[in-house]
C-alpha atoms as a PDB file:
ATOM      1  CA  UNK A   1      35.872  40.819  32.933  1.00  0.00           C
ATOM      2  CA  UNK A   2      35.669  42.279  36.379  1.00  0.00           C
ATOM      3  CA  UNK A   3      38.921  41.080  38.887  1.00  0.00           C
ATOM      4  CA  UNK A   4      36.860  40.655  41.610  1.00  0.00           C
ATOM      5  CA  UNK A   5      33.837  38.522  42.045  1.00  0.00           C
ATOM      6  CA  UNK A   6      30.670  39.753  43.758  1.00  0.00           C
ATOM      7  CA  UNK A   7      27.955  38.091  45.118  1.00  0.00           C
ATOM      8  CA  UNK A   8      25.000  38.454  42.501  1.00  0.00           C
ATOM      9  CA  UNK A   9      21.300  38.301  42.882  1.00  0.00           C
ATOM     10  CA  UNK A  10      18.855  38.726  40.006  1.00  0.00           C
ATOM     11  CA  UNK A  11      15.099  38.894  41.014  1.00  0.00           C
ATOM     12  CA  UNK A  12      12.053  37.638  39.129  1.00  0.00           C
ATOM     13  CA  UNK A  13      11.830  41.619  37.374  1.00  0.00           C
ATOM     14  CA  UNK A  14      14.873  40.372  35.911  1.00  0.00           C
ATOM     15  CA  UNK A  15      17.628  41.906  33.949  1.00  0.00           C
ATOM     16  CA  UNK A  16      18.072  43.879  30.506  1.00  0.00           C
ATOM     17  CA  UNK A  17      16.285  41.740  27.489  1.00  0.00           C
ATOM     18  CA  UNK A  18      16.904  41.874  23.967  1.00  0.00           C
ATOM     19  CA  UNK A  19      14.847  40.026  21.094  1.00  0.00           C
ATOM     20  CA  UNK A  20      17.512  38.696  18.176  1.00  0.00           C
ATOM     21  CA  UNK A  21      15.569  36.715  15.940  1.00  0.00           C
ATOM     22  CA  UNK A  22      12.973  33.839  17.803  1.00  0.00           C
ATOM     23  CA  UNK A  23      14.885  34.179  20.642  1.00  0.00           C
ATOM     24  CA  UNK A  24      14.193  37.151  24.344  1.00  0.00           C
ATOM     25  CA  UNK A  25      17.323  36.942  26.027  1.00  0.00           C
ATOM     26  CA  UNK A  26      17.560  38.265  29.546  1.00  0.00           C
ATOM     27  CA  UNK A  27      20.967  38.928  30.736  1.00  0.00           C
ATOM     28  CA  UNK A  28      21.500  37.319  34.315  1.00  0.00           C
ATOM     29  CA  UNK A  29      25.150  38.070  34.775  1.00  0.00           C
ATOM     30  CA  UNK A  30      26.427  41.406  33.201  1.00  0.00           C
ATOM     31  CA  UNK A  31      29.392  41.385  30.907  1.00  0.00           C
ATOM     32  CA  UNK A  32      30.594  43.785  33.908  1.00  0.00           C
ATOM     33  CA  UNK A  33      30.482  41.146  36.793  1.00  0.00           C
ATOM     34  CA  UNK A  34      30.931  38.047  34.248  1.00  0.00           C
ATOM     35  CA  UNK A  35      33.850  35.426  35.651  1.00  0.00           C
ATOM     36  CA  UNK A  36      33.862  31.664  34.909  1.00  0.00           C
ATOM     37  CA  UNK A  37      30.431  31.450  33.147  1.00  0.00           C
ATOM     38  CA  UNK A  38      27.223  33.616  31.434  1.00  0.00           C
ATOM     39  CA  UNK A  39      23.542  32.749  32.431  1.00  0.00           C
ATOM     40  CA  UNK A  40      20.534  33.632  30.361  1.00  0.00           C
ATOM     41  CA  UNK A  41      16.866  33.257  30.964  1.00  0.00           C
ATOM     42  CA  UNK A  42      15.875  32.677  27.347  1.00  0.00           C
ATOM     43  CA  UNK A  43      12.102  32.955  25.925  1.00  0.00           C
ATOM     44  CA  UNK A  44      10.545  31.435  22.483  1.00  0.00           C
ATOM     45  CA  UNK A  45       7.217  32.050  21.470  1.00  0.00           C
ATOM     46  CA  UNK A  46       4.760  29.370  20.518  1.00  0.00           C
ATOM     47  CA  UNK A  47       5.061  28.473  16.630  1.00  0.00           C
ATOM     48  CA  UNK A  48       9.052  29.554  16.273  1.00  0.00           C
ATOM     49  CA  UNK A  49      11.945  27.534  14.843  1.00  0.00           C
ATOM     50  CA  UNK A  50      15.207  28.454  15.910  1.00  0.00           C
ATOM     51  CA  UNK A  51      18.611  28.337  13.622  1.00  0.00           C
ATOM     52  CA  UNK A  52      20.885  25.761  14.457  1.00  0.00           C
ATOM     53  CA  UNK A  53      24.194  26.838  16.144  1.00  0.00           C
ATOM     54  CA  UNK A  54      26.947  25.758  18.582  1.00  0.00           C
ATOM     55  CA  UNK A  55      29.702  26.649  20.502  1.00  0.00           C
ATOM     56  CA  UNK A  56      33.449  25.750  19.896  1.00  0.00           C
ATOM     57  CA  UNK A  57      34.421  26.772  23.528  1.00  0.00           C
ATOM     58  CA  UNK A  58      31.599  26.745  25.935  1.00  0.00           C
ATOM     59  CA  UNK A  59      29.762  24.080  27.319  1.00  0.00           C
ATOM     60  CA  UNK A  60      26.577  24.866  27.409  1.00  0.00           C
ATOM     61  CA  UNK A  61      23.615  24.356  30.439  1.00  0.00           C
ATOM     62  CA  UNK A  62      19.822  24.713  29.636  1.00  0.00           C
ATOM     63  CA  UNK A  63      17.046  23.706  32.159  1.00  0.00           C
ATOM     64  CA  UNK A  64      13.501  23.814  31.328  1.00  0.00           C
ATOM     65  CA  UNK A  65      11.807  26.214  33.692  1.00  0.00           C
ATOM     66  CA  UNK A  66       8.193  26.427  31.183  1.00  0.00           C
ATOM     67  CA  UNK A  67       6.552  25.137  28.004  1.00  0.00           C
ATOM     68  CA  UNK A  68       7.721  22.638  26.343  1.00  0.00           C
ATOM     69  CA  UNK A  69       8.937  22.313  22.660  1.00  0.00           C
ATOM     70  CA  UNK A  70      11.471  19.930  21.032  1.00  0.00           C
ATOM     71  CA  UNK A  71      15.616  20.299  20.916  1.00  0.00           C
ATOM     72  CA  UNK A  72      17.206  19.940  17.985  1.00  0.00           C
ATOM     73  CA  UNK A  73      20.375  17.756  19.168  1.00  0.00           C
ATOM     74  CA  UNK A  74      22.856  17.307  16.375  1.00  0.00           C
ATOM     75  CA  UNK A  75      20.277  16.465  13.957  1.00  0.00           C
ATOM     76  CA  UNK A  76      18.141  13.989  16.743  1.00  0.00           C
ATOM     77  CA  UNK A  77      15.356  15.557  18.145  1.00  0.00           C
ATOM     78  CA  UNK A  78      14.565  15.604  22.295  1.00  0.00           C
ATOM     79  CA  UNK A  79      11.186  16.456  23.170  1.00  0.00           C
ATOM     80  CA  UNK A  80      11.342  19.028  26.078  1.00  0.00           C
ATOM     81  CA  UNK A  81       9.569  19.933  28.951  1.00  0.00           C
ATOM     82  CA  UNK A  82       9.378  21.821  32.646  1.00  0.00           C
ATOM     83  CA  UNK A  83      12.224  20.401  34.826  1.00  0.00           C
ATOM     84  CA  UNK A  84      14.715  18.980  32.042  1.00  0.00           C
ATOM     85  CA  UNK A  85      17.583  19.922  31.706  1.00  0.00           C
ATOM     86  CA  UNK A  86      20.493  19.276  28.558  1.00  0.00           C
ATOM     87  CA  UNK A  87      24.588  19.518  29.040  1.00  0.00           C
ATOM     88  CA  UNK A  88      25.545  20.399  25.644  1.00  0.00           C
ATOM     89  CA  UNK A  89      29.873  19.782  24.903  1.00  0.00           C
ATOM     90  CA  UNK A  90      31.071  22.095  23.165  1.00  0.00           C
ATOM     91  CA  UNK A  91      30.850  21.096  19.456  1.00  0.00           C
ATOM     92  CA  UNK A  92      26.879  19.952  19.949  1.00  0.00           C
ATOM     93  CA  UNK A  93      24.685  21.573  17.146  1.00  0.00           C
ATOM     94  CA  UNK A  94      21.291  22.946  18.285  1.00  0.00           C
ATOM     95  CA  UNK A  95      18.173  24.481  17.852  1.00  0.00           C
ATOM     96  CA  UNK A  96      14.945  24.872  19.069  1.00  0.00           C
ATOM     97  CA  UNK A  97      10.971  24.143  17.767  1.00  0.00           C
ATOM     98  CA  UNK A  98       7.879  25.104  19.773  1.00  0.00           C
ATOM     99  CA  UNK A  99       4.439  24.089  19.286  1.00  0.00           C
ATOM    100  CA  UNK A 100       1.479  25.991  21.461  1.00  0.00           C
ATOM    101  CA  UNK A 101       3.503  27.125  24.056  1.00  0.00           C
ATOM    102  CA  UNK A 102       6.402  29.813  25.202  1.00  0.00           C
ATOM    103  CA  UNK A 103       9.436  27.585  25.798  1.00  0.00           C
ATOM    104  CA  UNK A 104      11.264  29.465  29.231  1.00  0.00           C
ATOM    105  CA  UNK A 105      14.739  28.201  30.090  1.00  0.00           C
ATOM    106  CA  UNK A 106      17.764  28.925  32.209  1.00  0.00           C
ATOM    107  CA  UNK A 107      20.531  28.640  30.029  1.00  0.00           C
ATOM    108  CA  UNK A 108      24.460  28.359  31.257  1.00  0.00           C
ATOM    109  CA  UNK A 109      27.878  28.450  29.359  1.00  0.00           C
ATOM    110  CA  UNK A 110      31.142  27.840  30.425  1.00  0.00           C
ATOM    111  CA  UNK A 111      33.182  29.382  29.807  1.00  0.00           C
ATOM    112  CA  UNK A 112      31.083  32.121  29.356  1.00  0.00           C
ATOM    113  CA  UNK A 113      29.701  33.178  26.016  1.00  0.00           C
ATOM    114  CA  UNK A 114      27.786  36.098  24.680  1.00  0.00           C
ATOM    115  CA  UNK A 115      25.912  37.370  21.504  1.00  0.00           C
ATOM    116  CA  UNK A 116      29.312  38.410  20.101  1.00  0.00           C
ATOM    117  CA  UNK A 117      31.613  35.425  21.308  1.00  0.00           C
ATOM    118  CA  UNK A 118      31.723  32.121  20.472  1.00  0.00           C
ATOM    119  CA  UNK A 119      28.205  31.678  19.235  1.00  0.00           C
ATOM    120  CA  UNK A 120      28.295  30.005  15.849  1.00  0.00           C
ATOM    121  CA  UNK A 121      25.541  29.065  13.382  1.00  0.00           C
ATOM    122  CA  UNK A 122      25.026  26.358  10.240  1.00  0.00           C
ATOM    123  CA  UNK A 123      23.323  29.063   7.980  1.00  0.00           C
ATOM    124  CA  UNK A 124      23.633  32.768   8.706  1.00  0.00           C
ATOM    125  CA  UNK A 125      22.047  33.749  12.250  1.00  0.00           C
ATOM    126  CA  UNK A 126      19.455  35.979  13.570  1.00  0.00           C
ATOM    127  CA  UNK A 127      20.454  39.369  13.190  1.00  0.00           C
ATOM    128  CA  UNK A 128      22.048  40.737  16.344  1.00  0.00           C
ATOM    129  CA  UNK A 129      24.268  37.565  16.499  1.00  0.00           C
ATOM    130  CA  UNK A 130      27.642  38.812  15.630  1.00  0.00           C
ATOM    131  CA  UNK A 131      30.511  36.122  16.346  1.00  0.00           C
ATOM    132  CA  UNK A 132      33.072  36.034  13.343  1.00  0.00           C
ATOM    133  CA  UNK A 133      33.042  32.939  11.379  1.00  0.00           C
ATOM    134  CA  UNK A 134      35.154  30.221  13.281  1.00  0.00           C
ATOM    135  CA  UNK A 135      38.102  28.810  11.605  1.00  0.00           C
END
Protein backbone atom coordinates (compact mmCIF):
# COMPACT_ATOMS: atom_id res chain seq x y z
CA UNK A 1 0.00 0.00 0.00
CA UNK A 2 1.37 3.27 -1.23
CA UNK A 3 2.00 6.09 1.92
CA UNK A 4 0.79 8.70 0.02
CA UNK A 5 -2.49 9.13 -1.68
CA UNK A 6 -2.82 10.50 -5.21
CA UNK A 7 -5.50 11.83 -6.96
CA UNK A 8 -6.73 8.99 -9.45
CA UNK A 9 -8.60 9.13 -12.66
CA UNK A 10 -9.54 6.07 -14.70
CA UNK A 11 -11.13 6.80 -18.18
CA UNK A 12 -13.78 4.84 -20.06
CA UNK A 13 -10.49 2.70 -21.94
CA UNK A 14 -10.21 1.57 -18.53
CA UNK A 15 -7.66 -0.34 -16.62
CA UNK A 16 -5.91 -3.92 -16.79
CA UNK A 17 -8.80 -6.83 -17.03
CA UNK A 18 -8.57 -10.30 -16.18
CA UNK A 19 -11.33 -13.11 -16.81
CA UNK A 20 -11.39 -15.69 -13.54
CA UNK A 21 -14.17 -17.85 -14.08
CA UNK A 22 -17.83 -15.90 -15.21
CA UNK A 23 -16.47 -12.98 -13.99
CA UNK A 24 -13.99 -9.64 -16.39
CA UNK A 25 -12.59 -7.74 -13.72
CA UNK A 26 -11.13 -4.36 -14.51
CA UNK A 27 -8.86 -3.01 -11.96
CA UNK A 28 -9.83 0.74 -11.11
CA UNK A 29 -7.41 1.37 -8.31
CA UNK A 30 -3.96 -0.43 -8.59
CA UNK A 31 -2.69 -2.51 -5.73
CA UNK A 32 0.15 0.32 -6.12
CA UNK A 33 -2.07 3.43 -5.29
CA UNK A 34 -4.71 1.24 -3.18
CA UNK A 35 -5.55 3.09 0.46
CA UNK A 36 -8.89 2.72 2.31
CA UNK A 37 -10.80 0.76 -0.41
CA UNK A 38 -10.52 -1.37 -4.05
CA UNK A 39 -12.97 -0.55 -6.98
CA UNK A 40 -13.74 -2.89 -9.81
CA UNK A 41 -15.78 -2.51 -12.92
CA UNK A 42 -16.96 -6.11 -13.13
CA UNK A 43 -18.58 -7.80 -16.42
CA UNK A 44 -20.84 -11.18 -16.71
CA UNK A 45 -21.94 -12.47 -19.81
CA UNK A 46 -25.51 -13.32 -20.61
CA UNK A 47 -26.37 -17.07 -19.51
CA UNK A 48 -23.54 -17.26 -16.48
CA UNK A 49 -24.02 -18.29 -12.84
CA UNK A 50 -21.60 -17.10 -10.53
CA UNK A 51 -20.21 -19.13 -7.24
CA UNK A 52 -21.35 -17.89 -4.13
CA UNK A 53 -18.74 -16.09 -1.91
CA UNK A 54 -18.24 -13.38 0.75
CA UNK A 55 -16.05 -11.37 2.54
CA UNK A 56 -15.09 -11.63 6.32
CA UNK A 57 -13.53 -8.06 6.30
CA UNK A 58 -14.77 -5.86 3.59
CA UNK A 59 -17.91 -4.35 3.08
CA UNK A 60 -18.72 -4.56 -0.10
CA UNK A 61 -20.42 -1.70 -2.78
CA UNK A 62 -21.95 -2.79 -6.19
CA UNK A 63 -24.02 -0.37 -8.42
CA UNK A 64 -25.65 -1.45 -11.49
CA UNK A 65 -24.22 0.55 -14.35
CA UNK A 66 -25.89 -2.21 -17.35
CA UNK A 67 -27.97 -5.35 -17.85
CA UNK A 68 -29.70 -6.68 -15.48
CA UNK A 69 -29.61 -10.22 -13.87
CA UNK A 70 -30.58 -11.43 -10.36
CA UNK A 71 -28.30 -11.30 -6.88
CA UNK A 72 -28.01 -14.07 -5.01
CA UNK A 73 -28.36 -12.46 -1.33
CA UNK A 74 -27.73 -15.02 1.35
CA UNK A 75 -29.82 -17.52 -0.26
CA UNK A 76 -32.86 -14.65 -1.27
CA UNK A 77 -32.73 -13.60 -4.59
CA UNK A 78 -32.85 -9.54 -5.75
CA UNK A 79 -33.66 -8.99 -9.21
CA UNK A 80 -31.17 -6.34 -10.58
CA UNK A 81 -31.06 -3.70 -12.87
CA UNK A 82 -29.29 -0.23 -14.31
CA UNK A 83 -29.07 2.27 -11.38
CA UNK A 84 -29.28 -0.19 -8.24
CA UNK A 85 -27.11 -0.42 -6.13
CA UNK A 86 -26.46 -3.28 -2.94
CA UNK A 87 -24.28 -2.55 0.49
CA UNK A 88 -23.23 -5.94 1.28
CA UNK A 89 -21.76 -6.32 5.44
CA UNK A 90 -19.25 -8.19 5.60
CA UNK A 91 -20.43 -11.79 6.26
CA UNK A 92 -23.30 -11.46 3.26
CA UNK A 93 -23.07 -14.55 0.88
CA UNK A 94 -23.42 -13.79 -2.86
CA UNK A 95 -23.58 -14.58 -6.27
CA UNK A 96 -24.70 -13.63 -9.41
CA UNK A 97 -27.30 -15.12 -12.42
CA UNK A 98 -27.82 -13.43 -15.80
CA UNK A 99 -30.37 -14.05 -18.29
CA UNK A 100 -29.99 -12.28 -22.01
CA UNK A 101 -27.89 -9.67 -21.04
CA UNK A 102 -24.09 -8.60 -19.87
CA UNK A 103 -24.57 -7.59 -16.23
CA UNK A 104 -21.87 -4.24 -15.88
CA UNK A 105 -21.28 -3.03 -12.33
CA UNK A 106 -19.09 -0.79 -10.24
CA UNK A 107 -18.14 -2.73 -7.44
CA UNK A 108 -16.46 -1.22 -4.00
CA UNK A 109 -14.85 -2.88 -0.84
CA UNK A 110 -13.78 -1.54 2.19
CA UNK A 111 -11.49 -2.17 3.33
CA UNK A 112 -10.11 -3.03 0.25
CA UNK A 113 -10.02 -6.54 -1.10
CA UNK A 114 -8.44 -8.28 -4.00
CA UNK A 115 -8.38 -11.69 -5.91
CA UNK A 116 -5.93 -12.95 -3.26
CA UNK A 117 -7.39 -11.30 0.03
CA UNK A 118 -10.28 -11.80 1.76
CA UNK A 119 -12.41 -13.23 -0.99
CA UNK A 120 -14.02 -16.42 0.23
CA UNK A 121 -16.29 -18.96 -1.48
CA UNK A 122 -19.08 -21.85 -0.33
CA UNK A 123 -17.64 -24.48 -2.85
CA UNK A 124 -14.20 -24.10 -4.39
CA UNK A 125 -13.90 -20.78 -6.62
CA UNK A 126 -13.10 -19.87 -10.08
CA UNK A 127 -9.67 -20.51 -10.75
CA UNK A 128 -7.54 -17.40 -10.32
CA UNK A 129 -9.26 -16.79 -6.91
CA UNK A 130 -6.61 -17.54 -4.44
CA UNK A 131 -7.57 -16.37 -0.74
CA UNK A 132 -6.59 -19.17 1.87
CA UNK A 133 -9.43 -20.82 3.50
CA UNK A 134 -10.71 -18.52 6.42
CA UNK A 135 -10.64 -19.85 9.85
Amino acid sequence: MSSELRLLHVGKAGGPRVKLGPYDIETLIAESDEGAATAYRIRIAPHQRTQVSYHLVAEELYYVISGSGVALLDGEEQLLRAGDFLRLPPGTTHGFVTAEEELVMLDVHTPGSRTNRDVYFLEGGPEGFGAPLPP
